[in-house]
C-alpha atoms as a PDB file:
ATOM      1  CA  UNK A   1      14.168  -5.021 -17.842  1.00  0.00           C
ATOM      2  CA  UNK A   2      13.373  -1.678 -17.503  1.00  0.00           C
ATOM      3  CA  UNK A   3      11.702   0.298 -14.957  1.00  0.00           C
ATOM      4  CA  UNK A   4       8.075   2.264 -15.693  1.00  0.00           C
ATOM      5  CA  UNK A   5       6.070   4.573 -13.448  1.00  0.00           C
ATOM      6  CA  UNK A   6       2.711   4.072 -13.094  1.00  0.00           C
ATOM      7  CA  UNK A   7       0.872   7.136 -13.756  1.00  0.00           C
ATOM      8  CA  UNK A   8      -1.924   6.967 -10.935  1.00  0.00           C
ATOM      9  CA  UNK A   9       0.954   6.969  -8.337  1.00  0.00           C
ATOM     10  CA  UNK A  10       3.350   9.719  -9.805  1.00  0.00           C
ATOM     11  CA  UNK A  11       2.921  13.223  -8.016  1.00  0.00           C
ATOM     12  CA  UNK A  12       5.582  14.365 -10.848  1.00  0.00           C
ATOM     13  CA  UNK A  13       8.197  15.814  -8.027  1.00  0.00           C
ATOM     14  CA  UNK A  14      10.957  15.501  -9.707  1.00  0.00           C
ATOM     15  CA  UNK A  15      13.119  13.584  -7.511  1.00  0.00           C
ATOM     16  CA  UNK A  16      13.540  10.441  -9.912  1.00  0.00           C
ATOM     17  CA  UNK A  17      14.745  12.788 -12.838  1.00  0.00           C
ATOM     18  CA  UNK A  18      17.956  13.998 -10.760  1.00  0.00           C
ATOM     19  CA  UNK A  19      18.780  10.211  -9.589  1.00  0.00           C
ATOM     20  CA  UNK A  20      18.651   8.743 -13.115  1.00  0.00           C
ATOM     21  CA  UNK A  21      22.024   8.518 -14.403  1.00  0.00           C
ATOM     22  CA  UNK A  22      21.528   8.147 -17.758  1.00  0.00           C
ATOM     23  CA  UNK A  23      18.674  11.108 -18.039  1.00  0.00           C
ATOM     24  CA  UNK A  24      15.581   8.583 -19.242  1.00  0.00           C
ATOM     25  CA  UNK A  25      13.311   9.997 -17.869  1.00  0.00           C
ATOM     26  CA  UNK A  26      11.147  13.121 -18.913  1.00  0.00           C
ATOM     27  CA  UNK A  27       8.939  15.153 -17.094  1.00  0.00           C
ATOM     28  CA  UNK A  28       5.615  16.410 -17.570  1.00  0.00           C
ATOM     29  CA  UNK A  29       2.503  15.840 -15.808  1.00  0.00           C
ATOM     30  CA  UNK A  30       3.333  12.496 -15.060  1.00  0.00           C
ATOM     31  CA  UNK A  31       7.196  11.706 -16.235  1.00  0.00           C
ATOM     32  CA  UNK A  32       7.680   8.944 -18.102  1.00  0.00           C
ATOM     33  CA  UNK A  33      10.733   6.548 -18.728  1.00  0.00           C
ATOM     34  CA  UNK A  34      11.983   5.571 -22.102  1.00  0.00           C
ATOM     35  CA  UNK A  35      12.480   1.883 -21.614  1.00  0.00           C
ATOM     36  CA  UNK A  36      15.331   1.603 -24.774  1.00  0.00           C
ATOM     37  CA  UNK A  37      17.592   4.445 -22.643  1.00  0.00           C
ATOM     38  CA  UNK A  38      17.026   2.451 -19.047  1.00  0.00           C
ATOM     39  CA  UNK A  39      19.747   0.896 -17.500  1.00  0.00           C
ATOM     40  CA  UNK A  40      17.529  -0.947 -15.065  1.00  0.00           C
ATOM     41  CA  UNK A  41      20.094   0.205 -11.745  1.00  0.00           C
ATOM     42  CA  UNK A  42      16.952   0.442  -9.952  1.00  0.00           C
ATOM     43  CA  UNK A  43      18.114   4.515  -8.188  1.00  0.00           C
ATOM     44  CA  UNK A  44      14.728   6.055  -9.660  1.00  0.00           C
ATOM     45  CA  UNK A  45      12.618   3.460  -7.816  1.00  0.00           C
ATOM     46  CA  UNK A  46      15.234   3.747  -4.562  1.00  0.00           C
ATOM     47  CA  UNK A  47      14.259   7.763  -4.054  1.00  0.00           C
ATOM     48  CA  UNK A  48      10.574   8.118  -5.814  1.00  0.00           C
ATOM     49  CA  UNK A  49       8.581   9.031  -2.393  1.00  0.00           C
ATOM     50  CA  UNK A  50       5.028   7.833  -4.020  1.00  0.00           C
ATOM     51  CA  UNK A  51       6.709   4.104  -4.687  1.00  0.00           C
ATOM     52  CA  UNK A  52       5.284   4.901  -8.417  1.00  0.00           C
ATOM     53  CA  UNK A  53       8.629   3.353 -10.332  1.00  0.00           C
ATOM     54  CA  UNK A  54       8.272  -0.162 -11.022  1.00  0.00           C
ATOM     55  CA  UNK A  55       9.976  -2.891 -12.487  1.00  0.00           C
ATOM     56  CA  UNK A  56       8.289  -3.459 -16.118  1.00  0.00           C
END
């Protein structure tokens, strides 16, 4: 399963996009994760200070 952020919670800091080891996710106004490159190891939702990475 793979992890989404839910776009009313995102403050787009860019903490999640350093953690993510296999560079899913892209920025923008609100970054978004493409769910066929997650991994699901959960260390975007671990250091996102808004708690706006879920599981999907």
């Amino acid at each position: 399963m793979a992890y989404k952020i839910k776009e009313d919670a995102c403050i787009a800091c860019g903490t999640c996009i350093d953690e993510c080891p296999v560079g899913a996710i892209s920025a923008g106004d609100v970054y978004v994760i493409d769910p066929s490159a997650c991994t699901d190891c959960g260390t975007c939702a671990d250091v996102c200070p808004s708690e706006a990475i879920i599981p999907e």
